[in-house]
PDB file of N, CA and C in Angstrom:
ATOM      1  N   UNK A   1       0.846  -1.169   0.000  1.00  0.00           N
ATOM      2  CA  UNK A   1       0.000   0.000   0.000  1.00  0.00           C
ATOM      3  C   UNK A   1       0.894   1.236   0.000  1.00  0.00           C
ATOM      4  N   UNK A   2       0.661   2.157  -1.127  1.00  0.00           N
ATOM      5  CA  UNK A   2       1.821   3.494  -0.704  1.00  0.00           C
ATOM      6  C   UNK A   2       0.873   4.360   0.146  1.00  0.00           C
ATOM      7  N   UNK A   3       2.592   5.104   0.935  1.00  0.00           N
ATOM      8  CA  UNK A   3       2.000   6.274   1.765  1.00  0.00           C
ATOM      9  C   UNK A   3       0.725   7.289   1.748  1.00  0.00           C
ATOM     10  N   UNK A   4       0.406   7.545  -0.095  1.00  0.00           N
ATOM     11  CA  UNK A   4      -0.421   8.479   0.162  1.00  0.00           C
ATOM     12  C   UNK A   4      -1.647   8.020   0.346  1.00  0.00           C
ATOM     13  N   UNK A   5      -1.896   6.428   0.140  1.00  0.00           N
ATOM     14  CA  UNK A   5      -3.077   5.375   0.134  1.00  0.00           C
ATOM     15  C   UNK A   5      -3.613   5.281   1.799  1.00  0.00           C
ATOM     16  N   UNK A   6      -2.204   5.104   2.736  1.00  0.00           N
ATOM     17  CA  UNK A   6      -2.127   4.702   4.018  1.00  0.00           C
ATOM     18  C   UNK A   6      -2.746   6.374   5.000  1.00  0.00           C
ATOM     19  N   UNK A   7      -2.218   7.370   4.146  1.00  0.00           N
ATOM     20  CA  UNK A   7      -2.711   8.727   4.864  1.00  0.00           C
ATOM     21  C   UNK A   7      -3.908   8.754   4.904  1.00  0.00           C
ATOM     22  N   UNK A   8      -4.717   8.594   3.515  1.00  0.00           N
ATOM     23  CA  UNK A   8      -5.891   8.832   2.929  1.00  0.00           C
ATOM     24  C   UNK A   8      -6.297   8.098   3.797  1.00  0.00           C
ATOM     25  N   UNK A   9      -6.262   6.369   4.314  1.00  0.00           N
ATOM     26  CA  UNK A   9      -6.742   5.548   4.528  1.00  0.00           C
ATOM     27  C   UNK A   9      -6.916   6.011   6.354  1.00  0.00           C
ATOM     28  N   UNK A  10      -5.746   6.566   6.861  1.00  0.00           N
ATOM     29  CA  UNK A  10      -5.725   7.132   8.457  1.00  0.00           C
ATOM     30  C   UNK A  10      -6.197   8.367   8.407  1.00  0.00           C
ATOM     31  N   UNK A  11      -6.616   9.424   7.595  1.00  0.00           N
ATOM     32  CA  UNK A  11      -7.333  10.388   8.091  1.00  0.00           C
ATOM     33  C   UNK A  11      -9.021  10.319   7.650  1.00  0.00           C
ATOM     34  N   UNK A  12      -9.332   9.236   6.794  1.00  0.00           N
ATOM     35  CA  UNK A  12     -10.815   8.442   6.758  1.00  0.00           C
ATOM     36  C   UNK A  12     -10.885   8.228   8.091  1.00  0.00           C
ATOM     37  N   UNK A  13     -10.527   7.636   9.172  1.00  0.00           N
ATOM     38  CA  UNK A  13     -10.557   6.407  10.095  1.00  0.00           C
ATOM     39  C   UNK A  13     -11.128   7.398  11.401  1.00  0.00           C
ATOM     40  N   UNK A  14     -10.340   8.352  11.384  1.00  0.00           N
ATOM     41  CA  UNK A  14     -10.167   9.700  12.366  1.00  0.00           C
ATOM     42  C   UNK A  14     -11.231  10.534  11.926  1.00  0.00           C
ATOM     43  N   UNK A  15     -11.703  10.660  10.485  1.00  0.00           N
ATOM     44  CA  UNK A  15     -13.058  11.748  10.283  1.00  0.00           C
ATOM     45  C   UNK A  15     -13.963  10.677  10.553  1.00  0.00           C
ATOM     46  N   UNK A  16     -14.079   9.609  10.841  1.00  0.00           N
ATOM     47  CA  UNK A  16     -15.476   8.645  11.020  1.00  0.00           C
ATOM     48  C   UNK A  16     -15.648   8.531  12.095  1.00  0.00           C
ATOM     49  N   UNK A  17     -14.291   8.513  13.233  1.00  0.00           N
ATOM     50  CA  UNK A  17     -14.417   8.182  14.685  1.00  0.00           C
ATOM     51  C   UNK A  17     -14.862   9.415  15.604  1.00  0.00           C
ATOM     52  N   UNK A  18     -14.701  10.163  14.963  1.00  0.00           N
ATOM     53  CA  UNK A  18     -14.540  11.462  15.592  1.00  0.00           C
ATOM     54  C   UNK A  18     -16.187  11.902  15.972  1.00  0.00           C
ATOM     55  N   UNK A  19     -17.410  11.690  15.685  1.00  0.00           N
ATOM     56  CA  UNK A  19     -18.489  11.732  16.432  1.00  0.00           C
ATOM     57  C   UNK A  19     -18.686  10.866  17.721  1.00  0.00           C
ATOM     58  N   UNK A  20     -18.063   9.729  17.240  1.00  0.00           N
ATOM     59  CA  UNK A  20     -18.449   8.715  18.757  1.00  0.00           C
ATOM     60  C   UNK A  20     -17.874   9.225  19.594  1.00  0.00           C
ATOM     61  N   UNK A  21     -16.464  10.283  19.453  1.00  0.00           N
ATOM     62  CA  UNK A  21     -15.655  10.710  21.002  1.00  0.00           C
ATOM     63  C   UNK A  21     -16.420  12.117  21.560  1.00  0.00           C
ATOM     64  N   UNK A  22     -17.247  12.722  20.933  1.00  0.00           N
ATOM     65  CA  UNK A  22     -17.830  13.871  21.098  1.00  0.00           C
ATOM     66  C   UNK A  22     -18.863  13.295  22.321  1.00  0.00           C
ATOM     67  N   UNK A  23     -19.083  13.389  23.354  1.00  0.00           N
ATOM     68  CA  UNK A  23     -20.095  13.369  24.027  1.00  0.00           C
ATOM     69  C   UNK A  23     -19.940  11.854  24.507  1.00  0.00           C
ATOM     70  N   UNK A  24     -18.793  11.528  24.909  1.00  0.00           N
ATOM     71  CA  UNK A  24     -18.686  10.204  25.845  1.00  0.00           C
ATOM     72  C   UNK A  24     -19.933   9.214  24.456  1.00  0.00           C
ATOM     73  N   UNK A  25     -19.645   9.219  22.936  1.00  0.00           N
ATOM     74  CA  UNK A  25     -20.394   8.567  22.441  1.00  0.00           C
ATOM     75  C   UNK A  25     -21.953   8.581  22.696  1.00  0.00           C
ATOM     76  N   UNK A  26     -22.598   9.027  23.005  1.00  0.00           N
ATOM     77  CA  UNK A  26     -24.113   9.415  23.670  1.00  0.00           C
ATOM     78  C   UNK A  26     -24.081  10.687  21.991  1.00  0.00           C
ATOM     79  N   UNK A  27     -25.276  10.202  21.367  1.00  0.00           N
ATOM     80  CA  UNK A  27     -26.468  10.676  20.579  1.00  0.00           C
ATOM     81  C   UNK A  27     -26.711  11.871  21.123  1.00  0.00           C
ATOM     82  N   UNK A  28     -26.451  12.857  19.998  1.00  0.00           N
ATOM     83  CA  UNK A  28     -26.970  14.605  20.643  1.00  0.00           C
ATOM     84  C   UNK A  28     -28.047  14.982  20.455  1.00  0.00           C
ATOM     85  N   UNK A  29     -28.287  15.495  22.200  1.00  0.00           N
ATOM     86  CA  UNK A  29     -29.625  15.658  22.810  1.00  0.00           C
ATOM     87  C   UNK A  29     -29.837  17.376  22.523  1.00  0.00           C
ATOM     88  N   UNK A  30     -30.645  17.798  22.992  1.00  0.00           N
ATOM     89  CA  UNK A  30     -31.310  19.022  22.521  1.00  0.00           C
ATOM     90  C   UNK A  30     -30.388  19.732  23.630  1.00  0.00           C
ATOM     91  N   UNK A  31     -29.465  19.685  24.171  1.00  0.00           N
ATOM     92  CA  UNK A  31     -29.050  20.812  25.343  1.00  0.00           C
ATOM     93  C   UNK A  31     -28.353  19.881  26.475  1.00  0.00           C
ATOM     94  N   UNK A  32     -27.738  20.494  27.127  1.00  0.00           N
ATOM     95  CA  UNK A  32     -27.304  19.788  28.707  1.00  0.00           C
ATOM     96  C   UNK A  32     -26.238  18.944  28.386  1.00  0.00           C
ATOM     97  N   UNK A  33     -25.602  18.763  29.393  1.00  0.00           N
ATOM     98  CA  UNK A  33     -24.079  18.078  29.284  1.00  0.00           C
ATOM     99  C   UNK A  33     -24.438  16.887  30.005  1.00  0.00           C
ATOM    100  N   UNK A  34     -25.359  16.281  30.860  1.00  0.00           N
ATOM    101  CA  UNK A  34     -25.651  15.151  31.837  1.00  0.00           C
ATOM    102  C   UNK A  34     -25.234  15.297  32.951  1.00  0.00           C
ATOM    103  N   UNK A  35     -24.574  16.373  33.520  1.00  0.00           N
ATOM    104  CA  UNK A  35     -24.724  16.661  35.249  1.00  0.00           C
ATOM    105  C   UNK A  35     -25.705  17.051  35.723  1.00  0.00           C
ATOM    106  N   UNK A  36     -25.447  16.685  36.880  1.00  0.00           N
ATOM    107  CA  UNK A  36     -27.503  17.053  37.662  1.00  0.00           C
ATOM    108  C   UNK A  36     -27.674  18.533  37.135  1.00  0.00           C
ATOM    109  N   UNK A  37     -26.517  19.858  37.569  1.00  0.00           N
ATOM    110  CA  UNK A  37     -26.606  20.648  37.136  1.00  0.00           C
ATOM    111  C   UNK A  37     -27.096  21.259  35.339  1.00  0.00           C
ATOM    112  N   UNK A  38     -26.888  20.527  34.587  1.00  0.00           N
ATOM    113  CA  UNK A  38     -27.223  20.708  33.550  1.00  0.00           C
ATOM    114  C   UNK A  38     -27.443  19.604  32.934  1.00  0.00           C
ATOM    115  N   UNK A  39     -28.725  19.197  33.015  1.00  0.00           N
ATOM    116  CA  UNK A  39     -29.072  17.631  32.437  1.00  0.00           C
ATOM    117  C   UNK A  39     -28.752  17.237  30.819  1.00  0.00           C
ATOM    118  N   UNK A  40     -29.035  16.508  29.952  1.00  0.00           N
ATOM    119  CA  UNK A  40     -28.718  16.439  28.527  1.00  0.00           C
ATOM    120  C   UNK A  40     -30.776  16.390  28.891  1.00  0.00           C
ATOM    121  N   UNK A  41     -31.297  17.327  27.600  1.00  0.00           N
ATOM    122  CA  UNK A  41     -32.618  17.920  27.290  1.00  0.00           C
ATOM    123  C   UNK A  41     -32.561  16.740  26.432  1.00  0.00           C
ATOM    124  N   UNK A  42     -33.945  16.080  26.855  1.00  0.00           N
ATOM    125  CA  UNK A  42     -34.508  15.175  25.428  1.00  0.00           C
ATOM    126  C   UNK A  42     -35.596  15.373  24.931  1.00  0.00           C
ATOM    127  N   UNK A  43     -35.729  15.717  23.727  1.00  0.00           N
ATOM    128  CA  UNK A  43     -37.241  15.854  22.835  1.00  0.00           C
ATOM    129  C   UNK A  43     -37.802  15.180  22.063  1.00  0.00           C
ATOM    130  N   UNK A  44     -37.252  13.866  21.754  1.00  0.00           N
ATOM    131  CA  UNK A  44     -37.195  12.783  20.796  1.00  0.00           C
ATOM    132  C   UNK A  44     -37.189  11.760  21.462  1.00  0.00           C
ATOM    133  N   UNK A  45     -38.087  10.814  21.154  1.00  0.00           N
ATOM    134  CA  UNK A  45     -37.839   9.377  20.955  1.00  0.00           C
ATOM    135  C   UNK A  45     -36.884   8.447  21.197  1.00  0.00           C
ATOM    136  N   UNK A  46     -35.971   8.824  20.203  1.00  0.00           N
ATOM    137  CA  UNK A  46     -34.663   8.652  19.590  1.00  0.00           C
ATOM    138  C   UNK A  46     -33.243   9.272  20.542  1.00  0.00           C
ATOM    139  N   UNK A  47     -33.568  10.031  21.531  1.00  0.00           N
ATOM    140  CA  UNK A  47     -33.025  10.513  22.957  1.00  0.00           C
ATOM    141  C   UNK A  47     -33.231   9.615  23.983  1.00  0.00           C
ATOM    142  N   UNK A  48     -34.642   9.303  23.461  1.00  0.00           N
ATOM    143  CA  UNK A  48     -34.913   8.783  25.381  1.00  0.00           C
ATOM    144  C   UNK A  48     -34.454   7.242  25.231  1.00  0.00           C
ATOM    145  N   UNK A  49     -34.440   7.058  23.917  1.00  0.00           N
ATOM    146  CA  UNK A  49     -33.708   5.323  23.699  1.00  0.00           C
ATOM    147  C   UNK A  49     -32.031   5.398  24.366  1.00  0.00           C
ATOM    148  N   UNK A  50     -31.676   6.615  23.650  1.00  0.00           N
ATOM    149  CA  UNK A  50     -30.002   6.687  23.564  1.00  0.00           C
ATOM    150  C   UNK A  50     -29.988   6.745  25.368  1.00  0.00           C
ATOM    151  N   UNK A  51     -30.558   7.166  26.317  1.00  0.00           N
ATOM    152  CA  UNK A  51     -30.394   6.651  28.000  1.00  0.00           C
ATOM    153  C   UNK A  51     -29.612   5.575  28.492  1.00  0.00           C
ATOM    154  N   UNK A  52     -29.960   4.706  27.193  1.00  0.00           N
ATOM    155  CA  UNK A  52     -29.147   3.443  27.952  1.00  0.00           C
ATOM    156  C   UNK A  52     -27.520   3.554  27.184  1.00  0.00           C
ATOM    157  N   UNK A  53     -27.018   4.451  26.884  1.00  0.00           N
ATOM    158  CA  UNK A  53     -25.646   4.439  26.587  1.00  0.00           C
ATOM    159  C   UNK A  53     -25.173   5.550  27.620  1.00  0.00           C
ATOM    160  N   UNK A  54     -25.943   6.097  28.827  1.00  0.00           N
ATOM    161  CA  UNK A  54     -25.441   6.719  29.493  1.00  0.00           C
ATOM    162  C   UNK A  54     -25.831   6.697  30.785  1.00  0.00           C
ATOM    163  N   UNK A  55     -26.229   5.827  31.726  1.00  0.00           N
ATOM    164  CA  UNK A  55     -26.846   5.248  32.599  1.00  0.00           C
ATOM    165  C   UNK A  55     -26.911   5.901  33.921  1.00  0.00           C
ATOM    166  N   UNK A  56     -25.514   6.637  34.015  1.00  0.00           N
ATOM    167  CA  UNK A  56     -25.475   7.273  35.236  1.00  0.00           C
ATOM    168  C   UNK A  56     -25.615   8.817  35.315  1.00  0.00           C
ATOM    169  N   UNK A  57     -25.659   9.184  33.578  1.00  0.00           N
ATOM    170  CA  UNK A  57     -25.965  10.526  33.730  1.00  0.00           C
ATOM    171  C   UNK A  57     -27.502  10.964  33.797  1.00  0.00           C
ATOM    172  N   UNK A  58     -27.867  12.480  33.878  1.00  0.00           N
ATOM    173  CA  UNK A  58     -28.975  12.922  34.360  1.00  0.00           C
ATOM    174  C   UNK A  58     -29.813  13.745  32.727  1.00  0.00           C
ATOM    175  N   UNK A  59     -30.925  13.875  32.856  1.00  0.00           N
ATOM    176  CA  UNK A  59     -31.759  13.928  31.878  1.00  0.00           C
ATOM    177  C   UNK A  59     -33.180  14.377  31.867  1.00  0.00           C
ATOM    178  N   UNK A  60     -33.241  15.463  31.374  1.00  0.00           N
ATOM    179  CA  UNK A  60     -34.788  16.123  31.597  1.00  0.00           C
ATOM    180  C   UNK A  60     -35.249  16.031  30.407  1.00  0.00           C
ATOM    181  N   UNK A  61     -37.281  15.847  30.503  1.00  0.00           N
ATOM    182  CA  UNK A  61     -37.854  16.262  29.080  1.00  0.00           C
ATOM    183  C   UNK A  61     -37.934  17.593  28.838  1.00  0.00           C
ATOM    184  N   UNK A  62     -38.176  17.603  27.607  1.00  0.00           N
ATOM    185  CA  UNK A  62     -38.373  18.584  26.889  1.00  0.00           C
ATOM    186  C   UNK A  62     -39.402  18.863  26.287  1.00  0.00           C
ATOM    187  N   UNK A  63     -40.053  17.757  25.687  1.00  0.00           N
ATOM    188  CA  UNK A  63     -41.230  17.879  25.195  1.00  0.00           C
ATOM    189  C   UNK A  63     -42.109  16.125  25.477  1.00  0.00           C
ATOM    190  N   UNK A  64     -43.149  16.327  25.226  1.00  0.00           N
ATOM    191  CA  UNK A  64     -43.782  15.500  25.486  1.00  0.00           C
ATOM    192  C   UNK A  64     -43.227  14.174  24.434  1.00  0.00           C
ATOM    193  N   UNK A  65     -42.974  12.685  24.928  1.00  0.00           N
ATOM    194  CA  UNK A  65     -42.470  11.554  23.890  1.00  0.00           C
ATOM    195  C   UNK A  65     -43.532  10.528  23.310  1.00  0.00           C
ATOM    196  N   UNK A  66     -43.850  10.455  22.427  1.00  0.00           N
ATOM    197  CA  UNK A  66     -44.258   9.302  21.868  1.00  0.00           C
ATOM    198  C   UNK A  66     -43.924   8.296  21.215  1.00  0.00           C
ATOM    199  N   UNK A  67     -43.999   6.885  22.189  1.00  0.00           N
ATOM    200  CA  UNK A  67     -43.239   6.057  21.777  1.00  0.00           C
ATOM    201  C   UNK A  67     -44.230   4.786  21.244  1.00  0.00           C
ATOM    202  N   UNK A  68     -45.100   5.068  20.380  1.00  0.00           N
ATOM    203  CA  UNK A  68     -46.593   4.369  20.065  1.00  0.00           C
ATOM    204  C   UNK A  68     -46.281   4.847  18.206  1.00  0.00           C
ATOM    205  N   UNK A  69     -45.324   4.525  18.269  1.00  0.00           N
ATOM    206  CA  UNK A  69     -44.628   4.484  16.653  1.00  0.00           C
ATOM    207  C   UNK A  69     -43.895   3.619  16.485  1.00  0.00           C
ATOM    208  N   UNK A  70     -43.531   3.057  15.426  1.00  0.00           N
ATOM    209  CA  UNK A  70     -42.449   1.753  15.273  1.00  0.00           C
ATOM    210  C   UNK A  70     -41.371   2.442  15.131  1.00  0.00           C
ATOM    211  N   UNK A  71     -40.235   1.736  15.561  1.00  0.00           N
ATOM    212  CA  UNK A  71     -40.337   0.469  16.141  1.00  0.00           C
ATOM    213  C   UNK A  71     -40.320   0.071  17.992  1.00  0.00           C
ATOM    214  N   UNK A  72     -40.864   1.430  18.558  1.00  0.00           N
ATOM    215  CA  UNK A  72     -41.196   1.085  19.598  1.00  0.00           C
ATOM    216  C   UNK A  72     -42.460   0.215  19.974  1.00  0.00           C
ATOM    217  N   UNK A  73     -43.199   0.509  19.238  1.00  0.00           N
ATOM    218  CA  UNK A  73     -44.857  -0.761  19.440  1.00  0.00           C
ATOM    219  C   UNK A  73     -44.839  -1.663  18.873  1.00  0.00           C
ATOM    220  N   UNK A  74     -43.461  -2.770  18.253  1.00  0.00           N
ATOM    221  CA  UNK A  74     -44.166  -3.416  17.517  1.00  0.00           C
ATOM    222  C   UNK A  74     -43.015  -4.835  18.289  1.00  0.00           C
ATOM    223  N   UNK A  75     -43.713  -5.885  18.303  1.00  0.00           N
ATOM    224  CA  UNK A  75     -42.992  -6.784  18.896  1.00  0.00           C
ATOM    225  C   UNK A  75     -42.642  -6.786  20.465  1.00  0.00           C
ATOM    226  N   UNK A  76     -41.381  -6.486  20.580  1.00  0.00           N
ATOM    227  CA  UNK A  76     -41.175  -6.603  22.221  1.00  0.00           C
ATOM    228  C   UNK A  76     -41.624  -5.456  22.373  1.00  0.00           C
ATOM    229  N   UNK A  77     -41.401  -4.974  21.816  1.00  0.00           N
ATOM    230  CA  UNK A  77     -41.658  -3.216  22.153  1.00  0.00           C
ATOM    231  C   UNK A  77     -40.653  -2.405  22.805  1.00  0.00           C
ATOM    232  N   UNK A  78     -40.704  -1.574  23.602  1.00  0.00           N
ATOM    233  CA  UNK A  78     -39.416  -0.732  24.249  1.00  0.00           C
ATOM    234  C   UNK A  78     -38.575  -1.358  25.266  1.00  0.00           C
ATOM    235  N   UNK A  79     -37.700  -1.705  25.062  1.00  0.00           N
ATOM    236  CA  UNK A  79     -36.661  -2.438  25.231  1.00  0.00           C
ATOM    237  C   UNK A  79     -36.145  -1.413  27.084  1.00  0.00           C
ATOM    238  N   UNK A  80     -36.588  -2.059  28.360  1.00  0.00           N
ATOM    239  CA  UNK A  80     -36.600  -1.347  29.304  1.00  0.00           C
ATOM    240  C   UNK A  80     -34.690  -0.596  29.832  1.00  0.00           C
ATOM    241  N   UNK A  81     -34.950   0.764  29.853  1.00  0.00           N
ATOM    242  CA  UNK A  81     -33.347   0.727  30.077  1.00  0.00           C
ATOM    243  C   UNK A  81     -32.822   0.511  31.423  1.00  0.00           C
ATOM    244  N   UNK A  82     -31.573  -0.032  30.939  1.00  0.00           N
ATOM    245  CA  UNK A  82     -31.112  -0.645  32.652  1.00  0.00           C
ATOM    246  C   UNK A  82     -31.578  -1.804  33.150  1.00  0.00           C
ATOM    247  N   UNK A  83     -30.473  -2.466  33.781  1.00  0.00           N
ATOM    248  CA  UNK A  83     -31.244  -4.221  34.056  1.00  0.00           C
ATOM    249  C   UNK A  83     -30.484  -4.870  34.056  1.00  0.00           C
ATOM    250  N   UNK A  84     -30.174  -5.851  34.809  1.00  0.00           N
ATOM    251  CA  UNK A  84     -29.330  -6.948  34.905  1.00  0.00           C
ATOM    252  C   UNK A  84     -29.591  -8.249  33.981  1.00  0.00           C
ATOM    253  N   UNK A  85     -30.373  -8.592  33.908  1.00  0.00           N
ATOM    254  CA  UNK A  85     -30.964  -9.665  32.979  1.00  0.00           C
ATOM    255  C   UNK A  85     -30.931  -9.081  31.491  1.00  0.00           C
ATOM    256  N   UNK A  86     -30.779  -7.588  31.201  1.00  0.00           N
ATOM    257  CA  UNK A  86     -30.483  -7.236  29.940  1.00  0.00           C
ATOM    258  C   UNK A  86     -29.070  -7.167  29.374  1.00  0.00           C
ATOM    259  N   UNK A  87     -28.481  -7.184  30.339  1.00  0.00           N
ATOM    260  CA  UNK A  87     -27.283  -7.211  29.996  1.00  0.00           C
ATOM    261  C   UNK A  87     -26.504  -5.834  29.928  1.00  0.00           C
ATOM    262  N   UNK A  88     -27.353  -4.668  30.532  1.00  0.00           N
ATOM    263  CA  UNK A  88     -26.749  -3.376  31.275  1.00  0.00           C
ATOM    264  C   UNK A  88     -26.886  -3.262  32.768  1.00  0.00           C
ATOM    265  N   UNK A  89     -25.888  -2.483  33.297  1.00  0.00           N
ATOM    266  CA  UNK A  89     -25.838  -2.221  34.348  1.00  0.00           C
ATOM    267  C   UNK A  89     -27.458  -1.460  35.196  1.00  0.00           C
ATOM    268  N   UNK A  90     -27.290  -1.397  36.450  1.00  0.00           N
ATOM    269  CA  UNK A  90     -28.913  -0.581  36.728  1.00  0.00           C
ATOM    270  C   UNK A  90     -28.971   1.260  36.238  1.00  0.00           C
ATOM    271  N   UNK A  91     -29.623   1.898  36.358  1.00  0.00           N
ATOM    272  CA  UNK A  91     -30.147   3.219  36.119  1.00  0.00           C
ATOM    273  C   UNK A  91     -29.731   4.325  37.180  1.00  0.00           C
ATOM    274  N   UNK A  92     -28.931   4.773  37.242  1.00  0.00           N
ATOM    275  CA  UNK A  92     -28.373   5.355  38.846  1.00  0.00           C
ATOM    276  C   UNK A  92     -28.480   6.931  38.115  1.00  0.00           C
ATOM    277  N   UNK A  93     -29.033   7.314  37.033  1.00  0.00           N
ATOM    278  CA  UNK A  93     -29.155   8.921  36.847  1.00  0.00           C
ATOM    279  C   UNK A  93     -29.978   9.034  37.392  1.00  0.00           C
ATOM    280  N   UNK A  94     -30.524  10.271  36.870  1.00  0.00           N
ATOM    281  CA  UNK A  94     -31.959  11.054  37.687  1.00  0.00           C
ATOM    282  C   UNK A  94     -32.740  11.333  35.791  1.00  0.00           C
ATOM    283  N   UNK A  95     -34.104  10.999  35.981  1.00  0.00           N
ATOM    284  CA  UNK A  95     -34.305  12.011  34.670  1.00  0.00           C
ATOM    285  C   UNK A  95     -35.750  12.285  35.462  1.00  0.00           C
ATOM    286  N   UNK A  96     -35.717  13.841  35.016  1.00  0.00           N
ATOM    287  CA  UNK A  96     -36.480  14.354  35.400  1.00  0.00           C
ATOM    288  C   UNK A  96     -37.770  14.997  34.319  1.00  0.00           C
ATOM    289  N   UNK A  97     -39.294  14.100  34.579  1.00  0.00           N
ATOM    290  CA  UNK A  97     -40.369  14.550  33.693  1.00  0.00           C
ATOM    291  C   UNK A  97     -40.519  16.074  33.461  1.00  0.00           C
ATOM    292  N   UNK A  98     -40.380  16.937  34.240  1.00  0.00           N
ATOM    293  CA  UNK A  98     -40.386  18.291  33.773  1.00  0.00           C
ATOM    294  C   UNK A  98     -41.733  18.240  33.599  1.00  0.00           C
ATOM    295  N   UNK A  99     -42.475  17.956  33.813  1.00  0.00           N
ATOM    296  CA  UNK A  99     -44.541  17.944  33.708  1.00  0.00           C
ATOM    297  C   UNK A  99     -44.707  17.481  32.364  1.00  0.00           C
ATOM    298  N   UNK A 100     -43.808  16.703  31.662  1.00  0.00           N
ATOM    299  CA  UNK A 100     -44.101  16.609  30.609  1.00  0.00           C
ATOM    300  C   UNK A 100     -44.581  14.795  30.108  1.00  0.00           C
ATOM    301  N   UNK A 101     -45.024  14.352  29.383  1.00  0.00           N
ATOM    302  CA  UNK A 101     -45.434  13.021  29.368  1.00  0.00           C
ATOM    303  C   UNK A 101     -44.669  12.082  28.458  1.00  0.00           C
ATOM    304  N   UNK A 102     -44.888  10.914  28.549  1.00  0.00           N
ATOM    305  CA  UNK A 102     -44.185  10.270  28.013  1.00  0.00           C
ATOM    306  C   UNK A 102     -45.893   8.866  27.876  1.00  0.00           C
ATOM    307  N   UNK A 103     -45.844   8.900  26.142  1.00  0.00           N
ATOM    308  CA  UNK A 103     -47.249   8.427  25.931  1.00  0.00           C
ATOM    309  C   UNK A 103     -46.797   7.009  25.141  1.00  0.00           C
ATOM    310  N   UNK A 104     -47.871   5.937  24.664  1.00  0.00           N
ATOM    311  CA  UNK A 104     -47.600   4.727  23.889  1.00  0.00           C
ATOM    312  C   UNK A 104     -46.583   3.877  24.340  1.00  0.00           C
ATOM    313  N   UNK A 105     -46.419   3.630  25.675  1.00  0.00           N
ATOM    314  CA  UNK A 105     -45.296   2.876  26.137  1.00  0.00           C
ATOM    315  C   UNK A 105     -46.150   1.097  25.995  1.00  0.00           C
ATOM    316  N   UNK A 106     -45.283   0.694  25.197  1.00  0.00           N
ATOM    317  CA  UNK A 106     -45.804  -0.938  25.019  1.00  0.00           C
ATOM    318  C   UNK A 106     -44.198  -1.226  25.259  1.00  0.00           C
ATOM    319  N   UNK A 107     -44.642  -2.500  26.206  1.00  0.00           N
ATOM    320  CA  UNK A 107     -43.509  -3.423  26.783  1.00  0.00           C
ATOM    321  C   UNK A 107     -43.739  -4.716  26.825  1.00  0.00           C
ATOM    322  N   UNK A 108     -43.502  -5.887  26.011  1.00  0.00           N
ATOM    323  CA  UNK A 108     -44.002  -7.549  25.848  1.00  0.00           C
ATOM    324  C   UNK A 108     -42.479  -8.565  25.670  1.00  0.00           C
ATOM    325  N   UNK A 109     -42.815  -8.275  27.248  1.00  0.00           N
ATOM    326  CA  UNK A 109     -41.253  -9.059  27.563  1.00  0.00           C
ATOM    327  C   UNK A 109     -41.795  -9.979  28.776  1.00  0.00           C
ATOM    328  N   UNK A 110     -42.309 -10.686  28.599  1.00  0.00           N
ATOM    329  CA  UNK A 110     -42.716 -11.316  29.750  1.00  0.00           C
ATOM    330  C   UNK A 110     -41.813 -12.799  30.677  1.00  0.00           C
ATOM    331  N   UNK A 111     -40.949 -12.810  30.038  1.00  0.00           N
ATOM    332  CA  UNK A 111     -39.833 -13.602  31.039  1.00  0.00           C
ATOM    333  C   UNK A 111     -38.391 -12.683  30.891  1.00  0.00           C
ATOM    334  N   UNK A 112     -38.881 -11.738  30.815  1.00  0.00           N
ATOM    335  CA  UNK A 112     -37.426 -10.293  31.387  1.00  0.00           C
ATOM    336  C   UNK A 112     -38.007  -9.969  33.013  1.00  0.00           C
ATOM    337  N   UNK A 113     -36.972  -9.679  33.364  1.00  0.00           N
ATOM    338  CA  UNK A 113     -36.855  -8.552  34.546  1.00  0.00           C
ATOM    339  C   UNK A 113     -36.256  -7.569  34.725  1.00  0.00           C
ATOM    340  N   UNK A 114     -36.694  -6.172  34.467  1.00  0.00           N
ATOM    341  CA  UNK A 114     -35.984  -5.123  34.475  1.00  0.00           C
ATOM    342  C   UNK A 114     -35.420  -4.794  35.755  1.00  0.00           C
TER     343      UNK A 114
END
């Protein structure tokens, strides 16, 4: 392989990796860093899933979630975060509803234990 193949090939590697190191790898949330002091803001769906790649940090809504869309309703359904029998550690953040709701929660796991 020549050098300029091997550069090309190591500064590909470094522009691809370079989102997963941004944010301890955790999916960007609408705001907040995950200290109690400044929670990571979730407004999406697609936020409140990404929780389980950050277990011990903290997390407020933002807007109301609906999770009564696929592929949260269909099959097992929402996959509970945190759990020993899942094969993550337990839930030791804080997330805080903010008065806001969280609607369409289907869960059909019936020999799990969260």
């Amino acid at each position: 392989m020549s050098r300029r193949v091997k550069l090309f090939a190591s500064i590909l590697v470094c522009f691809l990796l370079l989102p997963l190191l941004a944010g301890e790898g955790l999916a960007a949330f609408s705001g907040g860093n995950g200290t109690a002091g400044n929670p990571y803001i979730i407004t999406t769906a697609e936020q409140l899933d990404e929780m389980r790649n950050g277990l011990a940090a903290h997390y407020k809504l933002g807007n109301d979630i609906d999770l009564g869309e696929v592929p949260y309703n269909t099959g097992s359904g929402w996959k509970p975060i945190g759990g020993f029998d899942l094969g993550e550690g337990p839930f030791t953040g804080s997330l805080d509803g903010n008065g806001k709701k969280i609607t369409g929660l289907f869960i059909n796991r019936p020999n799990k234990i969260a």
